[in-house]
N, C-alpha and C. Protein backbone atom coordinates (compact mmCIF):
# COMPACT_ATOMS: atom_id res chain seq x y z
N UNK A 1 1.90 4.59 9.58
CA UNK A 1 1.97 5.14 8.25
C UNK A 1 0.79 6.09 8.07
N UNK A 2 0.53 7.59 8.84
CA UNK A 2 -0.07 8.48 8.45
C UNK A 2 0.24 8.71 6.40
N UNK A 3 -0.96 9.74 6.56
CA UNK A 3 -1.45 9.59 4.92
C UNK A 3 -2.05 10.77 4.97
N UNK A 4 -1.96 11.77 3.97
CA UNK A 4 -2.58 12.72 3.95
C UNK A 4 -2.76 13.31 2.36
N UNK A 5 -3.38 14.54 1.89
CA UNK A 5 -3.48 14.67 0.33
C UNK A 5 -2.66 15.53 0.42
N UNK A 6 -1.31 15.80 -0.97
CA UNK A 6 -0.68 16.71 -0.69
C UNK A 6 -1.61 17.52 -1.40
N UNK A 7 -0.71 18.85 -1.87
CA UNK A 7 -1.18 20.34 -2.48
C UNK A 7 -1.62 19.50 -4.10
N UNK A 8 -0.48 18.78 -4.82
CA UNK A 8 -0.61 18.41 -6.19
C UNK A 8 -1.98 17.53 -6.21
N UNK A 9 -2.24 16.88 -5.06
CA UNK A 9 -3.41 15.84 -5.28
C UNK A 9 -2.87 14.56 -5.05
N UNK A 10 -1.66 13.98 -5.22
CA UNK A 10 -1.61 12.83 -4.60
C UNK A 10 -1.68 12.55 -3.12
N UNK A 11 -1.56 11.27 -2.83
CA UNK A 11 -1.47 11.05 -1.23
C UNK A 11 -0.66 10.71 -1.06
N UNK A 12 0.12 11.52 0.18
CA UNK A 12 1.55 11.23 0.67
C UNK A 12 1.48 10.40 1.94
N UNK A 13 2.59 9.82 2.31
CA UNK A 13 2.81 8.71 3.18
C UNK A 13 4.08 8.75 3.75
N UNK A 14 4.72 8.28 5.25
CA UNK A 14 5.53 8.36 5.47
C UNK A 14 6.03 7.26 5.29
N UNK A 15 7.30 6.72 5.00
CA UNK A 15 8.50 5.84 4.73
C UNK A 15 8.40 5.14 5.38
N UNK A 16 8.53 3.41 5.72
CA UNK A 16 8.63 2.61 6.23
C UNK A 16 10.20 2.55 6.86
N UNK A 17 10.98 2.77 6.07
CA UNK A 17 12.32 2.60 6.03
C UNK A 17 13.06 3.85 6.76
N UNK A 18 12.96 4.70 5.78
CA UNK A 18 13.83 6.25 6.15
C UNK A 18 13.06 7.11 6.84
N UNK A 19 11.68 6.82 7.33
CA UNK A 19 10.63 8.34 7.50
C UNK A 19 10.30 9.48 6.05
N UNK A 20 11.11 9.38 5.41
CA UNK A 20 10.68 10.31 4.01
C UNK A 20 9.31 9.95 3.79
N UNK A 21 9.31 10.86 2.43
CA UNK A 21 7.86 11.08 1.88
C UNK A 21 7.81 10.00 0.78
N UNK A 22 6.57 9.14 0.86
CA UNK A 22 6.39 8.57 -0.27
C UNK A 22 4.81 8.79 -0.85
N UNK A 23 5.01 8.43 -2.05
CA UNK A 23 3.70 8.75 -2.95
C UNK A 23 3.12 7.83 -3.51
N UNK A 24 1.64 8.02 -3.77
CA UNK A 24 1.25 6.80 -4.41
C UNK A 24 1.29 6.94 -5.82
N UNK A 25 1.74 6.14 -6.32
CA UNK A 25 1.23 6.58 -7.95
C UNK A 25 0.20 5.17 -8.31
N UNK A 26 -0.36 5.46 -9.49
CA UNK A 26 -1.02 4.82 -10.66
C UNK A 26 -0.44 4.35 -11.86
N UNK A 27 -0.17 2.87 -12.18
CA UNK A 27 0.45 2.44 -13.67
C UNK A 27 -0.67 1.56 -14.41
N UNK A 28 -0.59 1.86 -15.59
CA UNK A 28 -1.68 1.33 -16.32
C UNK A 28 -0.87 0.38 -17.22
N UNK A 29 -1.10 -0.69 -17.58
CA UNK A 29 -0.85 -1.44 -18.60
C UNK A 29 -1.95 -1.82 -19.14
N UNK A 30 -2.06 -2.30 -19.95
CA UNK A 30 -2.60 -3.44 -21.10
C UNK A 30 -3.95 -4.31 -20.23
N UNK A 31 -3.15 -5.04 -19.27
CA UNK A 31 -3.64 -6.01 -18.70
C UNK A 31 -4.15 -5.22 -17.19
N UNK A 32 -2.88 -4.68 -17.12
CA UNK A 32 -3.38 -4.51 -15.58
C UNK A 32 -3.51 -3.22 -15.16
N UNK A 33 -4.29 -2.63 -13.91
CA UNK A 33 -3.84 -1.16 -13.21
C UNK A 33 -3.36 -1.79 -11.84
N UNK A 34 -2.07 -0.98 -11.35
CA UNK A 34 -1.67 -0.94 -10.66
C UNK A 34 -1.30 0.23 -9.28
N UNK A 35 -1.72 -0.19 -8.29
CA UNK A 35 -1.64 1.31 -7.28
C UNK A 35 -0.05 0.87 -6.58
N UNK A 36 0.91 1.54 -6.71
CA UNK A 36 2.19 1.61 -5.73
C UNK A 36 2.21 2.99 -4.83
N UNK A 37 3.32 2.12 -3.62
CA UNK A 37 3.67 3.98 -3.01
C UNK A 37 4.94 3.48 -3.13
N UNK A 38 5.30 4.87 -3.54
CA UNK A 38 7.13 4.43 -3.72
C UNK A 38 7.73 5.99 -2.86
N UNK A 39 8.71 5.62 -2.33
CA UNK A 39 9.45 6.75 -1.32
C UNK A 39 10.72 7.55 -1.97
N UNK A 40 10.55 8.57 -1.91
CA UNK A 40 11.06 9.66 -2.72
C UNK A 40 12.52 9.93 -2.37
N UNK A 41 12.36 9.27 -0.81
CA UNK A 41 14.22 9.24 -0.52
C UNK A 41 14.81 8.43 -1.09
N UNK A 42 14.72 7.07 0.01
CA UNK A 42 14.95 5.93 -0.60
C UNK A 42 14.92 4.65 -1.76
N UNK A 43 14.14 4.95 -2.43
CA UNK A 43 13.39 4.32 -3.67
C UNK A 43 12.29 3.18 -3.21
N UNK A 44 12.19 2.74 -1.82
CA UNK A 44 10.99 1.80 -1.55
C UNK A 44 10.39 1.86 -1.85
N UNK A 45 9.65 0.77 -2.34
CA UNK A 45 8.34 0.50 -2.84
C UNK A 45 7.90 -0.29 -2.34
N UNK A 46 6.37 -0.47 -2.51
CA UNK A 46 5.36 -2.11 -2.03
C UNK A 46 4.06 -1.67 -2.97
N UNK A 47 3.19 -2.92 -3.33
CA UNK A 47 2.15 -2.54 -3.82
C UNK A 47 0.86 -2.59 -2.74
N UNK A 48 0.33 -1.56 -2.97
CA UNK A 48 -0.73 -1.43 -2.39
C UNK A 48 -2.14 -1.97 -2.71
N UNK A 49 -2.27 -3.09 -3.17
CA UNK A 49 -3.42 -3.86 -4.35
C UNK A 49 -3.12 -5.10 -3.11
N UNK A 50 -1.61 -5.51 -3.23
CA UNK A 50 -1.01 -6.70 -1.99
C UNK A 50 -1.50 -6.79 -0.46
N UNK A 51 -1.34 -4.93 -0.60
CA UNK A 51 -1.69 -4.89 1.00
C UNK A 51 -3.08 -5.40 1.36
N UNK A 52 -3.88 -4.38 0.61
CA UNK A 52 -5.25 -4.43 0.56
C UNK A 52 -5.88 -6.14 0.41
N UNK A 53 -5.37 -6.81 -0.27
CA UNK A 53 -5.65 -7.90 -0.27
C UNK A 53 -5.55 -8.58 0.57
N UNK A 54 -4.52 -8.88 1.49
CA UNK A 54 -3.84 -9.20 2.86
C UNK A 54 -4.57 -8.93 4.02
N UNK A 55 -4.99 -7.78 4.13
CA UNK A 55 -5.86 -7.00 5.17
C UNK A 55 -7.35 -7.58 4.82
N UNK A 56 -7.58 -7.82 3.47
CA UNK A 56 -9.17 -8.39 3.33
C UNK A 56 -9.05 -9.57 3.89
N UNK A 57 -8.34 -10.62 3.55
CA UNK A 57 -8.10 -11.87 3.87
C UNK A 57 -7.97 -12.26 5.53
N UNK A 58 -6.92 -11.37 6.29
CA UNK A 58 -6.89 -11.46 7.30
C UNK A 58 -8.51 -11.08 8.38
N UNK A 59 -9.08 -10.37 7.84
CA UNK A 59 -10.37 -9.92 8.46
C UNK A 59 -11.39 -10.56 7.97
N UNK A 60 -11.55 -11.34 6.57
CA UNK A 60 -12.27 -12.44 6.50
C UNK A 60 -12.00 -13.79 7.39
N UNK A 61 -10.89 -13.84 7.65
CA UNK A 61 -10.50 -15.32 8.40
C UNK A 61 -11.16 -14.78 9.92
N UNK A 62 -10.93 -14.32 10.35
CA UNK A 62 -11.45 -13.22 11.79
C UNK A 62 -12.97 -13.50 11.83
N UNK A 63 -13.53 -12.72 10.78
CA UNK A 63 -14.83 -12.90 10.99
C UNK A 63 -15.77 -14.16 10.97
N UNK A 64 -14.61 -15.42 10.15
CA UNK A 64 -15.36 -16.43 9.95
C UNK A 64 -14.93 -17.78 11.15
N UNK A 65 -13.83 -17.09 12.06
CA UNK A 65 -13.23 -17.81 13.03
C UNK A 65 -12.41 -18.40 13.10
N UNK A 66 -12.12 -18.55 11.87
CA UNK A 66 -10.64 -19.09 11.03
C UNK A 66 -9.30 -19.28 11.67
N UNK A 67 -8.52 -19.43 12.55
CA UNK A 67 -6.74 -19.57 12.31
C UNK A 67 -6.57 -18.48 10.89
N UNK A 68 -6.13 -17.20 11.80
CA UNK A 68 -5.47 -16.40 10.75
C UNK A 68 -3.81 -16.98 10.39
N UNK A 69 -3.62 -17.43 9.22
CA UNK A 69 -2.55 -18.02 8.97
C UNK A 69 -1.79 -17.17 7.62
N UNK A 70 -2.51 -15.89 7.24
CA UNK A 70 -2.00 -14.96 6.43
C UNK A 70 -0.60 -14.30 6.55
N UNK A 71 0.17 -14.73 5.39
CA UNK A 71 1.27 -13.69 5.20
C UNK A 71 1.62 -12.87 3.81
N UNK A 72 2.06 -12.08 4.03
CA UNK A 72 2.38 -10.86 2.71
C UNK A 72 3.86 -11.73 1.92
């Protein structure tokens, strides 16, 4: 999943699914902010707050010697 900035300023991403272009956007609520990339062909989405979390977790268990036993 290369990543690059487009011309508008977001960061584009290639598709998990189709290869298309997906984008990240920003949603704000009340309570929460939220980072998604959603794909412009297909409509996929995932949150990227999930990933990031996942990837911290997995590399904390690593560093501390842990049984990585992490799933998304």
């Amino acid at each position: 999943m290369a990543g690059y900035l487009s011309e508008s300023g977001f960061l584009s991403m290639t598709c998990l699914r189709c290869q298309g272009t997906m984008l990240v956007e920003r949603q704000y609520t009340r309570v929460s902010r939220r980072f998604n990339a959603k794909c412009v062909n297909c409509g996929f989405w995932f949150d990227l707050a999930d990933v990031l979390r996942f990837f911290k977790r997995v590399l904390e268990s690593g560093y501390h010697g842990i049984k990585i036993r992490e799933t998304l």
